[in-house]
PDB file of N, CA and C in Angstrom:
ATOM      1  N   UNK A   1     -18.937 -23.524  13.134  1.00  0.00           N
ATOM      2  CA  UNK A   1     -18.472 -22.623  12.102  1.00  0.00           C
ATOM      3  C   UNK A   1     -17.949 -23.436  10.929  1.00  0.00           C
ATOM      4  N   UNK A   2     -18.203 -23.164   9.876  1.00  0.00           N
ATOM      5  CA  UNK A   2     -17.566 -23.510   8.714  1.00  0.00           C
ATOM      6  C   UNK A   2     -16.616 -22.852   7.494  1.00  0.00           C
ATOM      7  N   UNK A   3     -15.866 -22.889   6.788  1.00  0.00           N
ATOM      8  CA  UNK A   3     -15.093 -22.393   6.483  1.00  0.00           C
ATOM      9  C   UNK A   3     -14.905 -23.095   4.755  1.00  0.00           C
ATOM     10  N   UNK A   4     -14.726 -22.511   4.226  1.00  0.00           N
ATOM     11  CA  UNK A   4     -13.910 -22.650   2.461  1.00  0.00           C
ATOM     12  C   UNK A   4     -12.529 -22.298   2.193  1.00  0.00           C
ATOM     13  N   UNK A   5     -11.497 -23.437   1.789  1.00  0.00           N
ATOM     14  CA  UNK A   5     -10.521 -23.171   1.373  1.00  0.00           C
ATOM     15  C   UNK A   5     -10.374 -23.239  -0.250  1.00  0.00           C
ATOM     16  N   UNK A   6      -9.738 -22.478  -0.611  1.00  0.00           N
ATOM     17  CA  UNK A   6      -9.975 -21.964  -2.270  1.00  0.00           C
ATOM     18  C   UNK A   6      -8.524 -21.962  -2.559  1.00  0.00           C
ATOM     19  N   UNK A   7      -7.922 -22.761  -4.145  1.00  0.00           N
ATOM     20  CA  UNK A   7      -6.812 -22.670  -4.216  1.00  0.00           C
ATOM     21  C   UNK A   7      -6.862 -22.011  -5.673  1.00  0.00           C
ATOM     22  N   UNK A   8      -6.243 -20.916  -5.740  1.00  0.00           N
ATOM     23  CA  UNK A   8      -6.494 -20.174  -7.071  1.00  0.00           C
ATOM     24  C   UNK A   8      -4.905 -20.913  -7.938  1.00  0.00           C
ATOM     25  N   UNK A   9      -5.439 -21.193  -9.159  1.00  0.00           N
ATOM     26  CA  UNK A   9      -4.351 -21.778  -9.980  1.00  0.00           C
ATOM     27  C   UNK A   9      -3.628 -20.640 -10.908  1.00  0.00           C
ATOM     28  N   UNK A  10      -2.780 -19.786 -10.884  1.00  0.00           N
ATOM     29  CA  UNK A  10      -2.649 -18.859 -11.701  1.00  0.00           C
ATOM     30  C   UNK A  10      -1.298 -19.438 -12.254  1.00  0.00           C
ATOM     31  N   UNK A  11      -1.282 -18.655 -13.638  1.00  0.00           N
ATOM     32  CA  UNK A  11       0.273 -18.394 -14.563  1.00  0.00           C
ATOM     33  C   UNK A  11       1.202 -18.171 -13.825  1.00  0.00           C
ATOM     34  N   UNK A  12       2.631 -18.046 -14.609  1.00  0.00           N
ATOM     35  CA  UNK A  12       3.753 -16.958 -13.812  1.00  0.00           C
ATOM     36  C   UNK A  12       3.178 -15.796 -14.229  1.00  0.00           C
ATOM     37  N   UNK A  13       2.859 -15.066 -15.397  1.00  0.00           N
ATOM     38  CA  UNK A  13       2.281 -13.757 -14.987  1.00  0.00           C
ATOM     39  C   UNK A  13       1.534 -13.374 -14.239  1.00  0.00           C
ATOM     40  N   UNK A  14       0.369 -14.521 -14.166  1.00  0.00           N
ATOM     41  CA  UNK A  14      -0.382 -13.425 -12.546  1.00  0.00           C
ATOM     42  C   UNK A  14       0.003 -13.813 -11.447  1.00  0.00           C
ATOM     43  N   UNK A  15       0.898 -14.775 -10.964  1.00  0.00           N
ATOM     44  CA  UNK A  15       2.052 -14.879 -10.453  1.00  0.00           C
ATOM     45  C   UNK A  15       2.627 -13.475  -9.947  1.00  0.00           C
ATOM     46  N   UNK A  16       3.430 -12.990 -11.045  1.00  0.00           N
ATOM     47  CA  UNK A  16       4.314 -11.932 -11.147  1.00  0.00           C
ATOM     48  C   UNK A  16       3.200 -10.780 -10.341  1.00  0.00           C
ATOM     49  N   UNK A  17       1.824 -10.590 -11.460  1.00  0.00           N
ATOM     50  CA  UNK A  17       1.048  -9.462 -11.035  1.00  0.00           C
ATOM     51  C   UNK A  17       0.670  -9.657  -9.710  1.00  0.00           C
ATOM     52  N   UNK A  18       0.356 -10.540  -9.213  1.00  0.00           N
ATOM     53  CA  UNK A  18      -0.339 -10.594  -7.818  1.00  0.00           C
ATOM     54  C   UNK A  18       1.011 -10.089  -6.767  1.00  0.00           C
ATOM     55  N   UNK A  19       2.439 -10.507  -6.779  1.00  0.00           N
ATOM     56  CA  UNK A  19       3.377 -10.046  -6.612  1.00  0.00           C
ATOM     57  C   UNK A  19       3.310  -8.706  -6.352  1.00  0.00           C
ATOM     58  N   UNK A  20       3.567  -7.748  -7.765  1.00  0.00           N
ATOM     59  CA  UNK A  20       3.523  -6.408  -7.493  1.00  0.00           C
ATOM     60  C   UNK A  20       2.627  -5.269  -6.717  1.00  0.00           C
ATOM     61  N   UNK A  21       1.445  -6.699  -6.504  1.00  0.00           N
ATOM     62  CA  UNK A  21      -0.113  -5.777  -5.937  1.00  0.00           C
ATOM     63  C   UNK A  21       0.330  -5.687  -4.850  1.00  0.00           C
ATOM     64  N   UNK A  22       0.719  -6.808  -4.251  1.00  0.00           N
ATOM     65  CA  UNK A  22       1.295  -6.947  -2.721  1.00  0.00           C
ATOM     66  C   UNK A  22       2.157  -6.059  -2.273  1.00  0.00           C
ATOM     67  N   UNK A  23       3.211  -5.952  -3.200  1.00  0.00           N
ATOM     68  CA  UNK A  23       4.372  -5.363  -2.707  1.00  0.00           C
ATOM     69  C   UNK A  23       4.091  -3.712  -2.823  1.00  0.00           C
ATOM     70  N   UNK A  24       2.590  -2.915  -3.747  1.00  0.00           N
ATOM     71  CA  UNK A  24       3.075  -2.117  -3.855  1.00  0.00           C
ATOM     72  C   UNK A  24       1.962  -1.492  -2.491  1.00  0.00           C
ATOM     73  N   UNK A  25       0.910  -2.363  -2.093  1.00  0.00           N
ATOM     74  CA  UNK A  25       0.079  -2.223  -1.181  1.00  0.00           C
ATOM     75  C   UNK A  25       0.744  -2.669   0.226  1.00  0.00           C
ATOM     76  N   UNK A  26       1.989  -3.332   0.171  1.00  0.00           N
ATOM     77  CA  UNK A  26       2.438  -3.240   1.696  1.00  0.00           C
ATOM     78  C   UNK A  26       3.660  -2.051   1.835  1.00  0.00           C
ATOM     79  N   UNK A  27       4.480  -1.473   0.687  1.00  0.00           N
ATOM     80  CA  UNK A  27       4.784  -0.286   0.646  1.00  0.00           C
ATOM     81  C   UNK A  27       3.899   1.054   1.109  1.00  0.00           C
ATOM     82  N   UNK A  28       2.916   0.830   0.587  1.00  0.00           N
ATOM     83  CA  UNK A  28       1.803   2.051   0.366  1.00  0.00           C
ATOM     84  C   UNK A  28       1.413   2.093   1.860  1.00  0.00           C
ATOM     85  N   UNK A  29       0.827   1.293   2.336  1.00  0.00           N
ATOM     86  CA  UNK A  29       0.794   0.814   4.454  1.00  0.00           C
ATOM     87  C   UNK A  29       1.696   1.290   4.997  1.00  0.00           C
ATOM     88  N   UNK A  30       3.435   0.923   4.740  1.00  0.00           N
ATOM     89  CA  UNK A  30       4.252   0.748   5.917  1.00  0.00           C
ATOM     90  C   UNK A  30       4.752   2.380   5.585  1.00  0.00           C
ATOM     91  N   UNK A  31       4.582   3.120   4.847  1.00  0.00           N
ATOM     92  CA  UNK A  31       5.030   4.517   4.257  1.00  0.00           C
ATOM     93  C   UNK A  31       3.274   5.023   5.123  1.00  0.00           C
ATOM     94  N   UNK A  32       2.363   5.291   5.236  1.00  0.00           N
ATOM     95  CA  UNK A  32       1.264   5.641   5.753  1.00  0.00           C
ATOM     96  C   UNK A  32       1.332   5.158   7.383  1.00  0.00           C
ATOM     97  N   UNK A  33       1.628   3.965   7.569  1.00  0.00           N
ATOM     98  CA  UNK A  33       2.399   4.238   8.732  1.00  0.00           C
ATOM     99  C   UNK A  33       2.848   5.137   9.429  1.00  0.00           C
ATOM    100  N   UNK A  34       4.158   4.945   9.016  1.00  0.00           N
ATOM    101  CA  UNK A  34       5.336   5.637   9.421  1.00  0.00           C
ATOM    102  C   UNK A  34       5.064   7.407   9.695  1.00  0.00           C
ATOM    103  N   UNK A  35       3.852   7.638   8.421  1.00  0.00           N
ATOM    104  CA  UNK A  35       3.626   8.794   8.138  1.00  0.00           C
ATOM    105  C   UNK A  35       2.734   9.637   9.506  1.00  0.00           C
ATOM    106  N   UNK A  36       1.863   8.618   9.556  1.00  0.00           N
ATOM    107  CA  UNK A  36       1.012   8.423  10.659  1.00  0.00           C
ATOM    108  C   UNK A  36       1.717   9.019  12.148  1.00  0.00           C
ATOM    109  N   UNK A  37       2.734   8.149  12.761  1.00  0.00           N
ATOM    110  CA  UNK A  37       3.592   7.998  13.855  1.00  0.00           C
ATOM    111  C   UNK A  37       4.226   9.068  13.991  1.00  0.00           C
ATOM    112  N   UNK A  38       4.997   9.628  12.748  1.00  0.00           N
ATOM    113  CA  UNK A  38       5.794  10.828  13.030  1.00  0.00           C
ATOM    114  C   UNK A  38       5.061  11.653  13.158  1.00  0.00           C
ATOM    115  N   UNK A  39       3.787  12.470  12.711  1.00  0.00           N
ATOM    116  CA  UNK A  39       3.062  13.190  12.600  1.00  0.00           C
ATOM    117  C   UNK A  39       2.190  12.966  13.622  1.00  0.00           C
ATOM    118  N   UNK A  40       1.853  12.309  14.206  1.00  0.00           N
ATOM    119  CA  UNK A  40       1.204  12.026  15.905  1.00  0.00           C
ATOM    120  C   UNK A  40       2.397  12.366  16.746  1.00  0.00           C
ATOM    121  N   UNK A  41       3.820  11.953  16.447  1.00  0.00           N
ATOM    122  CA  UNK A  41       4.581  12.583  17.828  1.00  0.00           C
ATOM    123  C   UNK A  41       4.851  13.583  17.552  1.00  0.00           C
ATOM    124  N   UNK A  42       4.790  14.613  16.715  1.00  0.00           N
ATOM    125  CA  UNK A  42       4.946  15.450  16.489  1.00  0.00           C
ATOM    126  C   UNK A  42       3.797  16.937  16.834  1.00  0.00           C
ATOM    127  N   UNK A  43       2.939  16.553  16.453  1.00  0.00           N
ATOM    128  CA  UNK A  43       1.604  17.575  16.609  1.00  0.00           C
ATOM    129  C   UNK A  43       0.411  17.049  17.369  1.00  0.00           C
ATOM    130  N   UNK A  44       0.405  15.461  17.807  1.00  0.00           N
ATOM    131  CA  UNK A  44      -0.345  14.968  18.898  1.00  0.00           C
ATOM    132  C   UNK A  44      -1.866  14.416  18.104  1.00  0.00           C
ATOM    133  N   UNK A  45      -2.021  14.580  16.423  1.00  0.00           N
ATOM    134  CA  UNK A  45      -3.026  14.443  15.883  1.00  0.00           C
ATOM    135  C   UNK A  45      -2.438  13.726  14.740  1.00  0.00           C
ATOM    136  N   UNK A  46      -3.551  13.114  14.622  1.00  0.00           N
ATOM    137  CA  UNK A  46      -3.210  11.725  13.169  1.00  0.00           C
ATOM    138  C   UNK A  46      -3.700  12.693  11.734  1.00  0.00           C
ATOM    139  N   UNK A  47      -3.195  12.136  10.980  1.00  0.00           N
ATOM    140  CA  UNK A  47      -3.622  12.615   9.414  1.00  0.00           C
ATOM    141  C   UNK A  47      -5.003  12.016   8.960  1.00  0.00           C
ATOM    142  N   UNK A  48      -5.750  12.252   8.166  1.00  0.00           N
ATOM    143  CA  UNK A  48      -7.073  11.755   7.595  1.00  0.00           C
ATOM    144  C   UNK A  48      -6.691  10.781   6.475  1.00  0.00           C
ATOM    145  N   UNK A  49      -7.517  10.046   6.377  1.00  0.00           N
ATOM    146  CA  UNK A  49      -7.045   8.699   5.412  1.00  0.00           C
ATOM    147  C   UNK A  49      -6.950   9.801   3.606  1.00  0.00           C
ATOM    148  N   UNK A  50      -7.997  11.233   3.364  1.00  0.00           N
ATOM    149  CA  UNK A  50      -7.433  11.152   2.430  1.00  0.00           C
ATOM    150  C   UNK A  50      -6.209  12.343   2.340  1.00  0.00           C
ATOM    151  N   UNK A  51      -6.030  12.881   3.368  1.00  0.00           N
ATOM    152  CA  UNK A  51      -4.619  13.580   3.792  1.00  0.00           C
ATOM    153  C   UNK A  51      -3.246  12.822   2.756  1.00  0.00           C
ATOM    154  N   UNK A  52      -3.906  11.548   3.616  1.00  0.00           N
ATOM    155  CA  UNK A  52      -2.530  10.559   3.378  1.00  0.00           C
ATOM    156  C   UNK A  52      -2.566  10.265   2.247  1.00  0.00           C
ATOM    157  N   UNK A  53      -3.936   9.760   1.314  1.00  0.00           N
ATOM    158  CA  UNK A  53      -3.704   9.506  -0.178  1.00  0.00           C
ATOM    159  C   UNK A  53      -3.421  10.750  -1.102  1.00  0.00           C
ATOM    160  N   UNK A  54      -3.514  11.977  -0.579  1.00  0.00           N
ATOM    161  CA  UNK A  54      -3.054  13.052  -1.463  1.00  0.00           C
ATOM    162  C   UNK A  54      -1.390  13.380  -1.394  1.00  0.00           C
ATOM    163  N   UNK A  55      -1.026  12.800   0.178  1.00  0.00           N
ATOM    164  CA  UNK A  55       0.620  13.099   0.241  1.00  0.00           C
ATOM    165  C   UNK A  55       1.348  11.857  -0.429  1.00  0.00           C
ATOM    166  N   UNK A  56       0.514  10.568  -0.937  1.00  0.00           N
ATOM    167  CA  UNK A  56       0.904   9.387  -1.753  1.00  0.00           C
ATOM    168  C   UNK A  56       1.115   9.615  -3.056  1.00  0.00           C
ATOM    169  N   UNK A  57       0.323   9.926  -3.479  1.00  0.00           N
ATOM    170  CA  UNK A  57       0.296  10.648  -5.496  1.00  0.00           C
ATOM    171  C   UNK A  57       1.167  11.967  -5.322  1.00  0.00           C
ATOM    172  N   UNK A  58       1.483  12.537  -4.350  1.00  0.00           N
ATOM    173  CA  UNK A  58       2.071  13.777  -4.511  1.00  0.00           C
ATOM    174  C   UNK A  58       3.469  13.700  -4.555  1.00  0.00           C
ATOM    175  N   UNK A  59       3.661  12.806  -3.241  1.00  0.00           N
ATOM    176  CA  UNK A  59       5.070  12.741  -3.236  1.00  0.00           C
ATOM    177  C   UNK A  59       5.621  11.041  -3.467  1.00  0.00           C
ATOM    178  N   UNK A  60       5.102  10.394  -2.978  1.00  0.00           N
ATOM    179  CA  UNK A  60       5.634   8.646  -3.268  1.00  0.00           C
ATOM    180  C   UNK A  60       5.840   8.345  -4.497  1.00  0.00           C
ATOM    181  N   UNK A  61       4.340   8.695  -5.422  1.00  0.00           N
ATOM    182  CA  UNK A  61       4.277   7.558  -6.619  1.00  0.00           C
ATOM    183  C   UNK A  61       5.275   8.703  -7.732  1.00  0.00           C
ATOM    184  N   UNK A  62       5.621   9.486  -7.157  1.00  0.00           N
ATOM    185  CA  UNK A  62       6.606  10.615  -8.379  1.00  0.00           C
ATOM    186  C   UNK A  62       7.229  10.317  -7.964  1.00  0.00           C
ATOM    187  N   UNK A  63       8.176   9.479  -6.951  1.00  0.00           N
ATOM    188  CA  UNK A  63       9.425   9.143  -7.145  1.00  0.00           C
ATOM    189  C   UNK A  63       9.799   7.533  -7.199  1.00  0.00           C
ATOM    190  N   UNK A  64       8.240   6.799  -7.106  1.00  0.00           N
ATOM    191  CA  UNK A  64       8.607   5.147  -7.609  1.00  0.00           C
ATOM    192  C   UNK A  64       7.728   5.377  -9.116  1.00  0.00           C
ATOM    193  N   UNK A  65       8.039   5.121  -9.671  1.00  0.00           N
ATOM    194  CA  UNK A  65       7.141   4.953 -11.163  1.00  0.00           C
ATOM    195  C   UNK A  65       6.625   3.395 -10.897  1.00  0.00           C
ATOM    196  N   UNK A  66       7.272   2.416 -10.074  1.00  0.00           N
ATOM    197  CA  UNK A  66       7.011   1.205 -10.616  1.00  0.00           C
ATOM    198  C   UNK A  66       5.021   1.052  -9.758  1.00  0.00           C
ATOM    199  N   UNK A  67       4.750   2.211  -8.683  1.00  0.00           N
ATOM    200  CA  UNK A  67       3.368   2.144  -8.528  1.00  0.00           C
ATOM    201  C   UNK A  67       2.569   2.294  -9.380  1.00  0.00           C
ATOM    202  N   UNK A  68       2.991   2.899 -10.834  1.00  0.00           N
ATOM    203  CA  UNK A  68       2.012   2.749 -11.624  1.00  0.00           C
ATOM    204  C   UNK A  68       1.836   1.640 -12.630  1.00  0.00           C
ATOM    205  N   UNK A  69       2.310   0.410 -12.578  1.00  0.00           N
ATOM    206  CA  UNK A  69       2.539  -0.703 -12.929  1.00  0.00           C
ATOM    207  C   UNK A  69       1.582  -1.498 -12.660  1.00  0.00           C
ATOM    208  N   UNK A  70       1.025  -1.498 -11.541  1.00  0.00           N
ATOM    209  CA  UNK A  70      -0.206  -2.075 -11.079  1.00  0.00           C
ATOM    210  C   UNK A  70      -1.659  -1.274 -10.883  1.00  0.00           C
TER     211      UNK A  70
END
């Protein structure tokens, strides 16, 4: 097997931006999660992936503004 290691040289701004992608995509997971779990112990059935992106724009990103940043 072979493999490529790649070292991307960026600014502090994309620095910063690559930052916010992360943070707002491991928010966006651990909230879909969570969402996931309660709603399986609860009714014994999982939500649909776009269930979950309609309860994200509906209710998450109206109360962080900073998801629309990225």
């Amino acid at each position: 097997m072979e493999s490529i290691k790649t070292k991307l040289k960026v600014n502090n701004y994309q620095k910063n931006l690559l930052a916010k992608h992360a943070g707002v995509g491991s928010h966006a997971y651990n909230w879909g999660l969570a969402t996931c779990i309660t709603e399986y112990e609860l009714t014994k059935k999982r939500p649909s992936g776009i269930t979950l992106h309609k309860r994200l724009v509906a209710k998450i990103k109206s109360q962080n503004p900073w998801y629309y940043e990225v």
